[in-house]
C-alpha atoms as a PDB file:
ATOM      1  CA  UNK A   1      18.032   1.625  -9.790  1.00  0.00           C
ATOM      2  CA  UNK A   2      14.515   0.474  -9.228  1.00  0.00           C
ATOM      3  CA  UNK A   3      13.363  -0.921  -5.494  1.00  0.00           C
ATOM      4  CA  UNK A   4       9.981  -2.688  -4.708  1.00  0.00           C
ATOM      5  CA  UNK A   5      10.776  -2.315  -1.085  1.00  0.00           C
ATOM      6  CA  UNK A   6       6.875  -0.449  -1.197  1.00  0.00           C
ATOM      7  CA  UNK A   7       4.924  -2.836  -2.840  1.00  0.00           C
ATOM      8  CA  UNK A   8       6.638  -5.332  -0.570  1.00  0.00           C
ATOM      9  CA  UNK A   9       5.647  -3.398   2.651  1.00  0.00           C
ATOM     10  CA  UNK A  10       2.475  -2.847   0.978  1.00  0.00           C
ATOM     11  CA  UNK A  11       1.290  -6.035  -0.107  1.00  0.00           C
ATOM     12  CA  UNK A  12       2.274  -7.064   4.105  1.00  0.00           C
ATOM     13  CA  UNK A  13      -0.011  -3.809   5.301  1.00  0.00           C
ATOM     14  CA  UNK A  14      -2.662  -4.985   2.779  1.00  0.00           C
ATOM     15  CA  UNK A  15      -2.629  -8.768   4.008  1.00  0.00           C
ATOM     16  CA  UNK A  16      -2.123  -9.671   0.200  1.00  0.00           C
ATOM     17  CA  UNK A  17       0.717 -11.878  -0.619  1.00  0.00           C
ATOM     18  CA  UNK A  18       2.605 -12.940  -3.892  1.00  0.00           C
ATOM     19  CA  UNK A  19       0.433 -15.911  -4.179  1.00  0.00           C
ATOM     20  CA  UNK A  20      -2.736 -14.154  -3.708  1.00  0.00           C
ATOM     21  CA  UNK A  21      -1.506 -11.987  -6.906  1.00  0.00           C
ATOM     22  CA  UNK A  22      -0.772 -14.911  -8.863  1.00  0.00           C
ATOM     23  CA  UNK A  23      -3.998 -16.835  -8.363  1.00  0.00           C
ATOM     24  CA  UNK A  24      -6.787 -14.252  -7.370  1.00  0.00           C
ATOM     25  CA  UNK A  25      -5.231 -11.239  -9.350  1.00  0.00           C
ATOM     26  CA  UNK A  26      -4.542 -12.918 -12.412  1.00  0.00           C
ATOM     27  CA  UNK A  27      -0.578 -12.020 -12.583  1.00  0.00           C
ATOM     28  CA  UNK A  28       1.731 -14.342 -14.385  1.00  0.00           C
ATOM     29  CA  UNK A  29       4.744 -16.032 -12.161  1.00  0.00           C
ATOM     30  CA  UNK A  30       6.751 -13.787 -14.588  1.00  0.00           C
ATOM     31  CA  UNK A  31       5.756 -10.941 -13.685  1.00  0.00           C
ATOM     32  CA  UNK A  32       6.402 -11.471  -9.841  1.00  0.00           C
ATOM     33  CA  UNK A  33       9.867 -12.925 -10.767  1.00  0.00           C
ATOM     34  CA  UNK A  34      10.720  -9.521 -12.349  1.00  0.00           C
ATOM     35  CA  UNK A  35       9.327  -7.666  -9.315  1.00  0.00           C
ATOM     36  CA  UNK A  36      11.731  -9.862  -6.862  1.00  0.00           C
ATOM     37  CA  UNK A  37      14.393  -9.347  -8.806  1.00  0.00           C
ATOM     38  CA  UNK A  38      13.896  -5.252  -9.425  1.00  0.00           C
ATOM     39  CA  UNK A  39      13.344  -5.759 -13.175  1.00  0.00           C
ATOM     40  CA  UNK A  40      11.099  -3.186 -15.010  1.00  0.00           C
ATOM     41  CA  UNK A  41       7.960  -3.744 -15.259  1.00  0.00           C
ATOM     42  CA  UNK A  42       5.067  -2.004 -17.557  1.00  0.00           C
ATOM     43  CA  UNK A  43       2.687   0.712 -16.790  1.00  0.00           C
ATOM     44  CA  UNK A  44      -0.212  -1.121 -16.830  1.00  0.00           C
ATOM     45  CA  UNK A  45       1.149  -3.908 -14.363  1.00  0.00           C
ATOM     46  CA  UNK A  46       1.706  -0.802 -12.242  1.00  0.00           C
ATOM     47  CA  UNK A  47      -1.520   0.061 -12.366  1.00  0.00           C
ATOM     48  CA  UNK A  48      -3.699  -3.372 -11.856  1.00  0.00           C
ATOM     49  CA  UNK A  49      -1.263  -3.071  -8.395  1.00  0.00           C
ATOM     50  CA  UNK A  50      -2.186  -0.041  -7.140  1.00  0.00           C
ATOM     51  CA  UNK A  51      -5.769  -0.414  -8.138  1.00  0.00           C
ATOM     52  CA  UNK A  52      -5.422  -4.254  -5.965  1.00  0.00           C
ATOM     53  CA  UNK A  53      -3.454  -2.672  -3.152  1.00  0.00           C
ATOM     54  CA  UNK A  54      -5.855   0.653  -3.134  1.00  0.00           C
ATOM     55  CA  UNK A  55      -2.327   2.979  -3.256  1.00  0.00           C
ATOM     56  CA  UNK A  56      -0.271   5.481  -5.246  1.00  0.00           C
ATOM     57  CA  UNK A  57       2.735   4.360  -7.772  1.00  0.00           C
ATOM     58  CA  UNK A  58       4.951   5.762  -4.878  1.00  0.00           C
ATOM     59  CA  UNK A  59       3.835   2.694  -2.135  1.00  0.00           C
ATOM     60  CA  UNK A  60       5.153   0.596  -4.749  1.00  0.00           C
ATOM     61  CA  UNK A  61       8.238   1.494  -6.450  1.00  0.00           C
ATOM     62  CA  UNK A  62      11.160   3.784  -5.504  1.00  0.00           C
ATOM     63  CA  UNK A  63      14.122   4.653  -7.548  1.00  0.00           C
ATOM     64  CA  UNK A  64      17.354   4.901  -5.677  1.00  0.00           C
ATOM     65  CA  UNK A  65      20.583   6.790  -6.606  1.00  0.00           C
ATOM     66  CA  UNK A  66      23.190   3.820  -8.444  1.00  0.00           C
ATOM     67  CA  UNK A  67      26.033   6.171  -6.409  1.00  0.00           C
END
């Protein structure tokens, strides 16, 4: 199972929140809908974040064991 627990503590570390993504960043409402609900997202989203938020992959996303 996917977590954005990081990005989320991120983004707070950072100052930057959801809104600033949506209208400084240029992400879609879409795209932060999948990443509050733990929904996939694509490499290149993943990538636009941690060059915004100056961080690795693993300050944004964790997967956790489903047992």
């Amino acid at each position: 199972m996917i977590s954005y627990g990081p990005l989320w503590e991120t983004m707070e570390k950072r100052g930057i929140t959801k809104y600033t993504l949506i209208s400084r960043c240029g992400f879609s409402s879409h795209t932060i809908y999948n990443l509050n609900h733990g929904k996939g997202i694509n490499l290149d989203t993943l990538e636009k974040l941690c060059k915004i938020l100056d961080c690795t992959p693993n300050d944004i996303v964790e997967f956790l064991d489903e047992n």
